[in-house]
PDB file of N, CA and C in Angstrom:
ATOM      1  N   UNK A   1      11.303  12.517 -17.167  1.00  0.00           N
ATOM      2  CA  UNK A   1      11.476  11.686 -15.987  1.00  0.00           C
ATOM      3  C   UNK A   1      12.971  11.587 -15.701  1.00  0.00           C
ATOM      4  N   UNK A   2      13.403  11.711 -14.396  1.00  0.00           N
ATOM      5  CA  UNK A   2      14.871  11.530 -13.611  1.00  0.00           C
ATOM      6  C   UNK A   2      15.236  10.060 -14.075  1.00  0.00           C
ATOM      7  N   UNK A   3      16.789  10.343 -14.036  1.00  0.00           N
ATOM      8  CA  UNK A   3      17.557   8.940 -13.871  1.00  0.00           C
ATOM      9  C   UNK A   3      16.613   8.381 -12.653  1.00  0.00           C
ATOM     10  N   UNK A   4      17.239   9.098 -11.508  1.00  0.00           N
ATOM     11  CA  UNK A   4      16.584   8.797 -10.201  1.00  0.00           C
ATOM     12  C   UNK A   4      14.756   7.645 -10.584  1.00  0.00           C
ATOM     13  N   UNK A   5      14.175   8.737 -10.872  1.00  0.00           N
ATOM     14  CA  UNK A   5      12.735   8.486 -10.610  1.00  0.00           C
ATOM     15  C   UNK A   5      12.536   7.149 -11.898  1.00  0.00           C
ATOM     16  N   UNK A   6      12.946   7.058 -12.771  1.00  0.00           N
ATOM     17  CA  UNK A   6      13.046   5.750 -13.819  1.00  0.00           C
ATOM     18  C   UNK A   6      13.161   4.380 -12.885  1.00  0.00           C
ATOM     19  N   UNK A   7      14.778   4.735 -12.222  1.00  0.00           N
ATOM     20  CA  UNK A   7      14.801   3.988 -11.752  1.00  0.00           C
ATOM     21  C   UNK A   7      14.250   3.108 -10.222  1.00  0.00           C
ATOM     22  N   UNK A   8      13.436   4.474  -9.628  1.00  0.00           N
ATOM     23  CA  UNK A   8      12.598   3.631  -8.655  1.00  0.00           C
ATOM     24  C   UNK A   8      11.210   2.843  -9.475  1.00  0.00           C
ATOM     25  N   UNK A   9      11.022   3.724 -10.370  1.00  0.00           N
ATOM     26  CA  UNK A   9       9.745   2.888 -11.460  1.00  0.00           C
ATOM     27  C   UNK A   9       9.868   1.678 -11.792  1.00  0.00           C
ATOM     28  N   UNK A  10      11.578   1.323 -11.966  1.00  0.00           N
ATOM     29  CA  UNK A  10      11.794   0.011 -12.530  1.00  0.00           C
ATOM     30  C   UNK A  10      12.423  -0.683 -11.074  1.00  0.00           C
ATOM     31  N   UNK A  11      12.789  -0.340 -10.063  1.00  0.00           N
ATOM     32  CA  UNK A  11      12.526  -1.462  -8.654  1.00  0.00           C
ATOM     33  C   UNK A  11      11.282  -1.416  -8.625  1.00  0.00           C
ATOM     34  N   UNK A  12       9.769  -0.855  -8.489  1.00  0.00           N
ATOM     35  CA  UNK A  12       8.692  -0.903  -7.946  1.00  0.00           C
ATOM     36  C   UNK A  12       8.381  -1.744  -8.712  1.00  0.00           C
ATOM     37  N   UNK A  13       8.669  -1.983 -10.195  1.00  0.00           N
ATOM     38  CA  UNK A  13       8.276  -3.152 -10.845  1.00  0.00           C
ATOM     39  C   UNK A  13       8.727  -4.082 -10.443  1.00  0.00           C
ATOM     40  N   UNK A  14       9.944  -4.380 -10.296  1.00  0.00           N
ATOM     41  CA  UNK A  14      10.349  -5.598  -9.947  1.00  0.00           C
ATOM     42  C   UNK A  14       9.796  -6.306  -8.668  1.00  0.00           C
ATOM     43  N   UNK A  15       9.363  -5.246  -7.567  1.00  0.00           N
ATOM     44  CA  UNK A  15       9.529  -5.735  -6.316  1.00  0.00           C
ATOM     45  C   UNK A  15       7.691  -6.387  -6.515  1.00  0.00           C
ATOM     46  N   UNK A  16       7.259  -5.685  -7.292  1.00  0.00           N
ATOM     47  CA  UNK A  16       5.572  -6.252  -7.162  1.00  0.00           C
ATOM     48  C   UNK A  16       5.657  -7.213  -8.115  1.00  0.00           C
ATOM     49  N   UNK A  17       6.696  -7.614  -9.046  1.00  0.00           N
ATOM     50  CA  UNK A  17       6.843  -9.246  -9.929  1.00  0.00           C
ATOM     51  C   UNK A  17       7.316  -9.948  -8.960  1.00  0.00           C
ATOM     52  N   UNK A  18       8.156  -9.961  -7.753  1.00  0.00           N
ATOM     53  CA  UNK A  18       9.053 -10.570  -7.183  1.00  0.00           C
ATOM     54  C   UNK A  18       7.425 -11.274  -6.203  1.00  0.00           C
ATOM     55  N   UNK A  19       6.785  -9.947  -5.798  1.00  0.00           N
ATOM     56  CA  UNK A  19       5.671 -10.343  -4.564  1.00  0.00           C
ATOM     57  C   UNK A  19       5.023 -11.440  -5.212  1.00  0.00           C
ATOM     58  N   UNK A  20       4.374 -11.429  -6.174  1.00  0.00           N
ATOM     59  CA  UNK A  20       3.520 -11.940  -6.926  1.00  0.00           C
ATOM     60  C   UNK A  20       3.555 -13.812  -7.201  1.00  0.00           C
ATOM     61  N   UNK A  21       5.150 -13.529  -7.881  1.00  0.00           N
ATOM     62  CA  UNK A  21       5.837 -14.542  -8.288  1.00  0.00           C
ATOM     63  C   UNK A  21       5.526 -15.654  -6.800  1.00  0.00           C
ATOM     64  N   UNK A  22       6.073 -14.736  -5.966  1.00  0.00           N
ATOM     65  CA  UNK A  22       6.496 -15.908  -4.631  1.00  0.00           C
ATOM     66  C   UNK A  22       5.261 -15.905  -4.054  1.00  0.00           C
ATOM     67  N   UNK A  23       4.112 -15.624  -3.931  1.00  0.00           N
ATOM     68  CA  UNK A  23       2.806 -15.832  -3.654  1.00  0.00           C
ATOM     69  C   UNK A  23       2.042 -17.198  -4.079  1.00  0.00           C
ATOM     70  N   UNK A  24       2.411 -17.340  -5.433  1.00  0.00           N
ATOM     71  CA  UNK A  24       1.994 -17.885  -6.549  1.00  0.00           C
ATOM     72  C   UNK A  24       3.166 -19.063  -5.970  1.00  0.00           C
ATOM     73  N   UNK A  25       4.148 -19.222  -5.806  1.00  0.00           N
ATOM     74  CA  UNK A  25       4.799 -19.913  -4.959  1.00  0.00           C
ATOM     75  C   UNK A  25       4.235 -21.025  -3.557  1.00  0.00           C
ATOM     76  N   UNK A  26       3.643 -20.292  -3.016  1.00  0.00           N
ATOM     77  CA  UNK A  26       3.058 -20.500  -1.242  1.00  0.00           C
ATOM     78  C   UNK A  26       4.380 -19.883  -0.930  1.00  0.00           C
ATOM     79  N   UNK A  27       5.402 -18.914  -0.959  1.00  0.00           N
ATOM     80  CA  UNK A  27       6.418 -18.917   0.175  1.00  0.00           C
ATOM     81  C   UNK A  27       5.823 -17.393   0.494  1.00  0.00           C
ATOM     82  N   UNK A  28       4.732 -17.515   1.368  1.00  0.00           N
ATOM     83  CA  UNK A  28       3.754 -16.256   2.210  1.00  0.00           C
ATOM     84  C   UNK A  28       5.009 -15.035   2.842  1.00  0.00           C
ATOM     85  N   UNK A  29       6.201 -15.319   3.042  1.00  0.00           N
ATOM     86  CA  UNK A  29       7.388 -14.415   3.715  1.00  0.00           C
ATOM     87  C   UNK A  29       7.932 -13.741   2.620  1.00  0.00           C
ATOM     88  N   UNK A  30       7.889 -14.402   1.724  1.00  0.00           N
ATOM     89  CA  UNK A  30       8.630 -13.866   0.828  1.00  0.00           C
ATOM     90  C   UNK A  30       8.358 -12.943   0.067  1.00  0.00           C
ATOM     91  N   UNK A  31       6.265 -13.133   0.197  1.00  0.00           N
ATOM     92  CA  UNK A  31       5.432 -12.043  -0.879  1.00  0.00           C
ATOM     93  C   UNK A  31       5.649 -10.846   0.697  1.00  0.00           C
ATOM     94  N   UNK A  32       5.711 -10.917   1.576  1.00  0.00           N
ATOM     95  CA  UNK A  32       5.539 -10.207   2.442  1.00  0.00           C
ATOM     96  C   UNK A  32       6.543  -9.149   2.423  1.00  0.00           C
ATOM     97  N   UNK A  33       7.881  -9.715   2.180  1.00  0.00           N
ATOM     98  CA  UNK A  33       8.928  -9.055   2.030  1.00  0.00           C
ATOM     99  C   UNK A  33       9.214  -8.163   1.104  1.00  0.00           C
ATOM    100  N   UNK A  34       8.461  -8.656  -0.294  1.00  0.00           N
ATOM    101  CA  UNK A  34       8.633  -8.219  -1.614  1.00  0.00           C
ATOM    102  C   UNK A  34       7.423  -6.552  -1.552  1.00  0.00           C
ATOM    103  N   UNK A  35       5.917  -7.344  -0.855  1.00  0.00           N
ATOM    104  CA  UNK A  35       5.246  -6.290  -0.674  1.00  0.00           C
ATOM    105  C   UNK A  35       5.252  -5.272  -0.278  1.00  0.00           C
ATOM    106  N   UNK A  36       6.205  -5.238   1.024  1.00  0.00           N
ATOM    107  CA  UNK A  36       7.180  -4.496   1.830  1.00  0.00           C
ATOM    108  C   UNK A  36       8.137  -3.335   0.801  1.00  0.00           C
ATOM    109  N   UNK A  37       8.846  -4.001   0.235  1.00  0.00           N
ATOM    110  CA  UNK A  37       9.514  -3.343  -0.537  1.00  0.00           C
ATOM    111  C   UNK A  37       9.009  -2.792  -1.736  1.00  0.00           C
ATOM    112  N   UNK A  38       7.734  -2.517  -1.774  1.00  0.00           N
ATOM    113  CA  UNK A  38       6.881  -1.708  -2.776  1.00  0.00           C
ATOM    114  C   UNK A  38       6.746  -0.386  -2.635  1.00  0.00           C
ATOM    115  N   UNK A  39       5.925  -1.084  -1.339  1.00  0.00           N
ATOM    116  CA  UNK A  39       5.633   0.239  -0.688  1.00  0.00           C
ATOM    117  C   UNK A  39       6.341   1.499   0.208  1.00  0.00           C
ATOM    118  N   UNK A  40       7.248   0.796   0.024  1.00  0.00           N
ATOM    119  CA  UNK A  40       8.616   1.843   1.043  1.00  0.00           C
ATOM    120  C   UNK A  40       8.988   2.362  -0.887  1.00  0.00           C
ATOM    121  N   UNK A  41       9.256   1.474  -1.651  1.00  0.00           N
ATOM    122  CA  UNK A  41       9.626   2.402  -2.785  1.00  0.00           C
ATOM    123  C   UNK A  41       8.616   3.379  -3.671  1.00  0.00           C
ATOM    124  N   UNK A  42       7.319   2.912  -3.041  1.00  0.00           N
ATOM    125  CA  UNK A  42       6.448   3.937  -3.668  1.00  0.00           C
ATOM    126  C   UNK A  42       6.403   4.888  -2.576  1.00  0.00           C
ATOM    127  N   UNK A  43       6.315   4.756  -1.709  1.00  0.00           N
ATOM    128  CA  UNK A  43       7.001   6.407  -0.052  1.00  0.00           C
ATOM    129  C   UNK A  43       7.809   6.958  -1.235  1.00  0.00           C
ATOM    130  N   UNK A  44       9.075   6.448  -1.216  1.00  0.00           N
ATOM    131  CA  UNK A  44      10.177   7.002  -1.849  1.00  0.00           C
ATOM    132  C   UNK A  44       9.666   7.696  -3.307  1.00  0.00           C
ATOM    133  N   UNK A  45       9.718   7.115  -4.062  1.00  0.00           N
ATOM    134  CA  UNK A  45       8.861   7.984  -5.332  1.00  0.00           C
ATOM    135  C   UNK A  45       8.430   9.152  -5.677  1.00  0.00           C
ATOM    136  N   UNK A  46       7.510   9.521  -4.772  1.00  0.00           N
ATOM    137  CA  UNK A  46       6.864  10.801  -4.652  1.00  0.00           C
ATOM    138  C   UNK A  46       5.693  10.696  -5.872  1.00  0.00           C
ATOM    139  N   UNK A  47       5.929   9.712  -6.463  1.00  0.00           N
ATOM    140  CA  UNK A  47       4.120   9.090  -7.492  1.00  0.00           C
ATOM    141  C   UNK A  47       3.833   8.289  -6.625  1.00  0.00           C
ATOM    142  N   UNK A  48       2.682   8.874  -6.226  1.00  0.00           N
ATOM    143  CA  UNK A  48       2.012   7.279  -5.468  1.00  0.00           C
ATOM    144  C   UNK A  48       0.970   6.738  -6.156  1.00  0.00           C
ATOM    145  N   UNK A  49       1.629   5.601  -6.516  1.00  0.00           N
ATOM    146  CA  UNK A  49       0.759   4.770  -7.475  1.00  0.00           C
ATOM    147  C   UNK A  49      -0.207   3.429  -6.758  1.00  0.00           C
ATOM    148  N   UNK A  50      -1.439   3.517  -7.052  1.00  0.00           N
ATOM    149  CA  UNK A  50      -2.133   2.534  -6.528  1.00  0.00           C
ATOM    150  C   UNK A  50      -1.905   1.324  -6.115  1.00  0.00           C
ATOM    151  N   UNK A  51      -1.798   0.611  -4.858  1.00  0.00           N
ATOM    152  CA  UNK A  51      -1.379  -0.617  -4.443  1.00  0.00           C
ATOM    153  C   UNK A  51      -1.655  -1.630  -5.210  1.00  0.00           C
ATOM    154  N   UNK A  52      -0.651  -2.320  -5.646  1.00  0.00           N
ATOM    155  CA  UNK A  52      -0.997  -3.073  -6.671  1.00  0.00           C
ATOM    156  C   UNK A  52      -1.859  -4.481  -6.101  1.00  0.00           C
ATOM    157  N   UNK A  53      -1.471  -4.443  -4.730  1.00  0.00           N
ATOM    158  CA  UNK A  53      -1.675  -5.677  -3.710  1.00  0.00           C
ATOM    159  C   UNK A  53      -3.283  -5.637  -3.216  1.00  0.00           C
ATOM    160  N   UNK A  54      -3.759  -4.262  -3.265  1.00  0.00           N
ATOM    161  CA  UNK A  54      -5.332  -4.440  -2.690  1.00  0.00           C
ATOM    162  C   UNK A  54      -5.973  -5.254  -2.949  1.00  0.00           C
ATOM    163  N   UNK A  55      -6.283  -5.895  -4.266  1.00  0.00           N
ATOM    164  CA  UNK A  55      -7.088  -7.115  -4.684  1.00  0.00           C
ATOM    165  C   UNK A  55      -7.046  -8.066  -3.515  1.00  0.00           C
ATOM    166  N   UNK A  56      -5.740  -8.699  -3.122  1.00  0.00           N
ATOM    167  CA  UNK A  56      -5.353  -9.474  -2.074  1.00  0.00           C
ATOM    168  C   UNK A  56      -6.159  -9.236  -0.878  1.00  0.00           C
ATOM    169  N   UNK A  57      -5.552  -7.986  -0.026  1.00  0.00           N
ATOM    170  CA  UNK A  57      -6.606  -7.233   0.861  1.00  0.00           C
ATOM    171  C   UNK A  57      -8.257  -7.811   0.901  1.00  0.00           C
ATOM    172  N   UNK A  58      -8.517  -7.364  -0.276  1.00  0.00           N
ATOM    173  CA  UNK A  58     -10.350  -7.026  -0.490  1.00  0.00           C
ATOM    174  C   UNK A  58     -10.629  -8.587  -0.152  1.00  0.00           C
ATOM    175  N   UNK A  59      -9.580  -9.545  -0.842  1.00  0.00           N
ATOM    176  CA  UNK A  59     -10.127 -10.898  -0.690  1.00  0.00           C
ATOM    177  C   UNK A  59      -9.960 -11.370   0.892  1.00  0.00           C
ATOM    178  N   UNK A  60      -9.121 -10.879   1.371  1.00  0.00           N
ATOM    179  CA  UNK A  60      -8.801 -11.304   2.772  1.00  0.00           C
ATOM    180  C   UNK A  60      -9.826 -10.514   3.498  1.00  0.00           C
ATOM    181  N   UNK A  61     -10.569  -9.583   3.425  1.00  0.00           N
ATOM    182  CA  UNK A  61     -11.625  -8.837   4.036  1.00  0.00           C
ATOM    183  C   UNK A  61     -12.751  -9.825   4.289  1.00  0.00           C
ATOM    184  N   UNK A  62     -12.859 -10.184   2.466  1.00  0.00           N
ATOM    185  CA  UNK A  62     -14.292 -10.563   2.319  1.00  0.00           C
ATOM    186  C   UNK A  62     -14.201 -12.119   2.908  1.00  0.00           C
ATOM    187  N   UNK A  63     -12.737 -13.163   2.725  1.00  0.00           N
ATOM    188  CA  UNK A  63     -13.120 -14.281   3.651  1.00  0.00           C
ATOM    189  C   UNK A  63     -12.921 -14.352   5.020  1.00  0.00           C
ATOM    190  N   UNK A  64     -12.539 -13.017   5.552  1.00  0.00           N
ATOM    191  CA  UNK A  64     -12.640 -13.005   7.419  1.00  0.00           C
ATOM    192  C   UNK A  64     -13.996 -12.532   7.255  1.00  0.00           C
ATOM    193  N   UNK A  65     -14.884 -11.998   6.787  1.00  0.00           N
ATOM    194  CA  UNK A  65     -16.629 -11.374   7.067  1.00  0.00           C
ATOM    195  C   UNK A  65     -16.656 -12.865   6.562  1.00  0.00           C
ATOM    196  N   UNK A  66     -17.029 -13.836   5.707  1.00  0.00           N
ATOM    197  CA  UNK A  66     -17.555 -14.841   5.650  1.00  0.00           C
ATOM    198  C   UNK A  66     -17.225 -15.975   6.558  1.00  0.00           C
ATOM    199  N   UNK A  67     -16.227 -15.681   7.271  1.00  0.00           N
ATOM    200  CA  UNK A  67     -15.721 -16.968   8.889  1.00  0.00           C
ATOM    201  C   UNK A  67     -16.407 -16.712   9.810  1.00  0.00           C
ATOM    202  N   UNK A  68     -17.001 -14.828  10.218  1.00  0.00           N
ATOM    203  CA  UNK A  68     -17.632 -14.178  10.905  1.00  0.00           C
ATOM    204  C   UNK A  68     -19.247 -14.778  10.935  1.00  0.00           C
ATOM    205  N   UNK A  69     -19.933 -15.030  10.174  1.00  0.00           N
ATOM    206  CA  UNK A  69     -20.842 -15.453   9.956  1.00  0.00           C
ATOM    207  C   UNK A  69     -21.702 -16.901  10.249  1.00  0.00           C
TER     208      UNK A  69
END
């Protein structure tokens, strides 16, 4: 593994502790920002590693189909 590529491994970590952290927070801008910056560093990467954030997603799916109802 590259200097390079280590070190986007170790921002992509940080930036999905950073999302997480401030979620777990309520500051909703801040996971937004952090989430943001995942995924532009997993673009960058050239591993594209599974969104760590989908869980989130799936839950936001499943309580807009249950408001629908």
């Amino acid at each position: 593994m590259s200097l390079l590529s280590e070190e986007l491994a170790r921002k992509k970590e940080e930036a999905r502790v950073k999302a997480i952290t401030n979620l777990d927070r309520y500051k909703f801008m801040n996971f937004g920002y952090w989430a943001a910056i995942w995924i532009h560093l997993n673009q960058l990467s050239g591993v594209k590693s599974p969104n760590p954030f989908k869980p989130f997603v799936d839950l936001a799916r499943t309580m807009m189909k249950e408001e629908k109802k």
